[in-house]
C-alpha atoms as a PDB file:
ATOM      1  CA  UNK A   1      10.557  -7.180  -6.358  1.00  0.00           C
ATOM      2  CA  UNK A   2      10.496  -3.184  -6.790  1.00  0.00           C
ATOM      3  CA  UNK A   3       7.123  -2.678  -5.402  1.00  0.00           C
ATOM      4  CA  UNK A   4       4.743  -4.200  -2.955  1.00  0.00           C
ATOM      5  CA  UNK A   5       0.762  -3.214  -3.168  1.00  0.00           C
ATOM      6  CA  UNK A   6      -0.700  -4.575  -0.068  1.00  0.00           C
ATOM      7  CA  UNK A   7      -4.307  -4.589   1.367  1.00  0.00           C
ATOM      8  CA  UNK A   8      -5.085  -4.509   4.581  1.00  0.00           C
ATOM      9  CA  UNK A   9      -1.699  -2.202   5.840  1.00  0.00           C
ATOM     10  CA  UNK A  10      -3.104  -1.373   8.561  1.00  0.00           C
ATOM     11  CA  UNK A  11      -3.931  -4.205  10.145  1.00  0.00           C
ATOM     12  CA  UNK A  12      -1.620  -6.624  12.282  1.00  0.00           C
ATOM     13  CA  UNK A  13       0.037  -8.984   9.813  1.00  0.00           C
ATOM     14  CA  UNK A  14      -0.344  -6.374   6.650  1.00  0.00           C
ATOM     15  CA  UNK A  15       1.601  -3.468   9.253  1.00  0.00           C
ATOM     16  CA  UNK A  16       3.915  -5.710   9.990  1.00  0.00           C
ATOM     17  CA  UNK A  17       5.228  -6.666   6.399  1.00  0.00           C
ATOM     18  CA  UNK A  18       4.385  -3.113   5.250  1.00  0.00           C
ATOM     19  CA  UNK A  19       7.295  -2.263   7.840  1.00  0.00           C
ATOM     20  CA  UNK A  20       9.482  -5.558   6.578  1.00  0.00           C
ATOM     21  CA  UNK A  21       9.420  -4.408   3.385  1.00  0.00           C
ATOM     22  CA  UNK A  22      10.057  -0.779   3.785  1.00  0.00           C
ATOM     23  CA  UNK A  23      12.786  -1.847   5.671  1.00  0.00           C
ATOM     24  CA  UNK A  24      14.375  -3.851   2.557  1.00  0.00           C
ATOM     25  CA  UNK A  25      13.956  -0.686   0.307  1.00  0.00           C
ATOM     26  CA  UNK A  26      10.856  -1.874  -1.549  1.00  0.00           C
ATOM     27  CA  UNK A  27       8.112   0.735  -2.811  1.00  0.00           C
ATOM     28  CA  UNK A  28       5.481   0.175  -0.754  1.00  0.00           C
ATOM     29  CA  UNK A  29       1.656   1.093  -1.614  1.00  0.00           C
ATOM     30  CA  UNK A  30      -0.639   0.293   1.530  1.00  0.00           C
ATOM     31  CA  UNK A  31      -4.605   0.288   0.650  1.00  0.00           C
ATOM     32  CA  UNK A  32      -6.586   0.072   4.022  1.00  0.00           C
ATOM     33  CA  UNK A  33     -10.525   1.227   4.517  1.00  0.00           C
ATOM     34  CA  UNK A  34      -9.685   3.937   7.188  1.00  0.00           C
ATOM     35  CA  UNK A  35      -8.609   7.535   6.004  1.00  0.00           C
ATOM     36  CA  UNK A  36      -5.493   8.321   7.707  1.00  0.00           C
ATOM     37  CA  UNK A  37      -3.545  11.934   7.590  1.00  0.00           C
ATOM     38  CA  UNK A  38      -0.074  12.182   7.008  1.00  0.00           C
ATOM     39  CA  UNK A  39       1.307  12.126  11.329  1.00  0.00           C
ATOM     40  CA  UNK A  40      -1.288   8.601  11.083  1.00  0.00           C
ATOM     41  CA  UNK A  41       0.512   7.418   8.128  1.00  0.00           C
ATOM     42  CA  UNK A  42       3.768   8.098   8.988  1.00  0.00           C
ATOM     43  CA  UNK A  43       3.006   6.990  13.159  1.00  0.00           C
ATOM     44  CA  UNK A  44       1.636   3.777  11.616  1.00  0.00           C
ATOM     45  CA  UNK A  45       4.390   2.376   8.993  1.00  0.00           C
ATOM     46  CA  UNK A  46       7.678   4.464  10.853  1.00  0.00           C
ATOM     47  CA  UNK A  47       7.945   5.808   7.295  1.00  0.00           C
ATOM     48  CA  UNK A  48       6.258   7.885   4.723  1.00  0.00           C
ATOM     49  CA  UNK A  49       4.313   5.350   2.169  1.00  0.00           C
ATOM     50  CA  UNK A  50       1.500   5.636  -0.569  1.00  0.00           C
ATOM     51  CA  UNK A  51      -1.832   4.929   1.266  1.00  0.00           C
ATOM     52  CA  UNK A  52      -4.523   4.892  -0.556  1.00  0.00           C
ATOM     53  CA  UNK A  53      -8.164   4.596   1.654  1.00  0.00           C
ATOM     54  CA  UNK A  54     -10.733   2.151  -0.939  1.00  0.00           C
ATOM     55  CA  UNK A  55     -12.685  -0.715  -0.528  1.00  0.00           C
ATOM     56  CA  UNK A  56     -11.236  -3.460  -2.673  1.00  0.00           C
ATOM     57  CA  UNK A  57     -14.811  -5.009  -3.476  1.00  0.00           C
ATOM     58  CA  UNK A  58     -14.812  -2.810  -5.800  1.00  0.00           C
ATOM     59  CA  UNK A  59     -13.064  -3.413  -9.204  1.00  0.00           C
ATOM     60  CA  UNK A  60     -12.688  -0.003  -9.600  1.00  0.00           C
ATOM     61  CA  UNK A  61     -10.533   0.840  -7.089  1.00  0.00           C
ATOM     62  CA  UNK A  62      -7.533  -1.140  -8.971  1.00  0.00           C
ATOM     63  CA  UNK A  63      -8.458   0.651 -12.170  1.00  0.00           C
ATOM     64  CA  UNK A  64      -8.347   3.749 -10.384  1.00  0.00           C
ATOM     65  CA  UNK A  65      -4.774   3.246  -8.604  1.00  0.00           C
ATOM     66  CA  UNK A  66      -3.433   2.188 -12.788  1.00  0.00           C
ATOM     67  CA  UNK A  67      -5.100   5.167 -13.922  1.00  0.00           C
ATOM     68  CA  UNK A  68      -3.338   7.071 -11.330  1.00  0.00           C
ATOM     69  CA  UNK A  69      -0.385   5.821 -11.977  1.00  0.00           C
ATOM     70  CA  UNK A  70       0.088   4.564  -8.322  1.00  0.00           C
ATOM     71  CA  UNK A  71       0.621   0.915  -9.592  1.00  0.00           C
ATOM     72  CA  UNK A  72       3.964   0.243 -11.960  1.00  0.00           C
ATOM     73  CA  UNK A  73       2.630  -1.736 -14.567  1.00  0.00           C
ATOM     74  CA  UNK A  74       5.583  -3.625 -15.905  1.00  0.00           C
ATOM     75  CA  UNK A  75       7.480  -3.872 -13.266  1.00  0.00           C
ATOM     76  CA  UNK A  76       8.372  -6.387 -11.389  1.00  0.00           C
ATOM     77  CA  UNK A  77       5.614  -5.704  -8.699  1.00  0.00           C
ATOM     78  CA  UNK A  78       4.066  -7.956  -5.582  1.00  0.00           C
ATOM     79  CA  UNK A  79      -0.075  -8.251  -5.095  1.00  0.00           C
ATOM     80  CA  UNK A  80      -0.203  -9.212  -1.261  1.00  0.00           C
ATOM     81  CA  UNK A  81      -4.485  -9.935  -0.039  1.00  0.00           C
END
């Protein structure tokens, strides 16, 4: 896996494997609902990451993160809900 999109970062269980794998070298994009600066972010996951602050009930949001080139389409990336 080169990159791991996961929702819910910054809750318990999506923290925890945000930090897991960080720690393993993988790209990591958290997407949470709270806005967070960068001393939050970087308290929060031990290391700088993408966050990105959407609601996913919105289809949008994933277009968005393509458009923005956030997401590597192609590669060999992780979806973890």
């Amino acid at each position: 896996m080169d990159q791991a999109i996961i929702t819910g970062s910054t809750g318990f269980i999506g923290n925890a494997l945000a930090k897991h794998l960080i720690s393993k070298k993988i790209d990591v994009i958290c997407i949470g609902k709270q806005e967070l600066n960068d001393d939050q972010i970087l308290n929060l996951f031990g290391k700088k990451v993408k966050y990105v602050t959407c609601l996913m009930q919105n289809i949008e949001t994933l277009q968005i993160l393509l458009k923005n080139k956030l997401i590597k389409v192609g590669n060999k990336s992780c979806f973890f809900h």
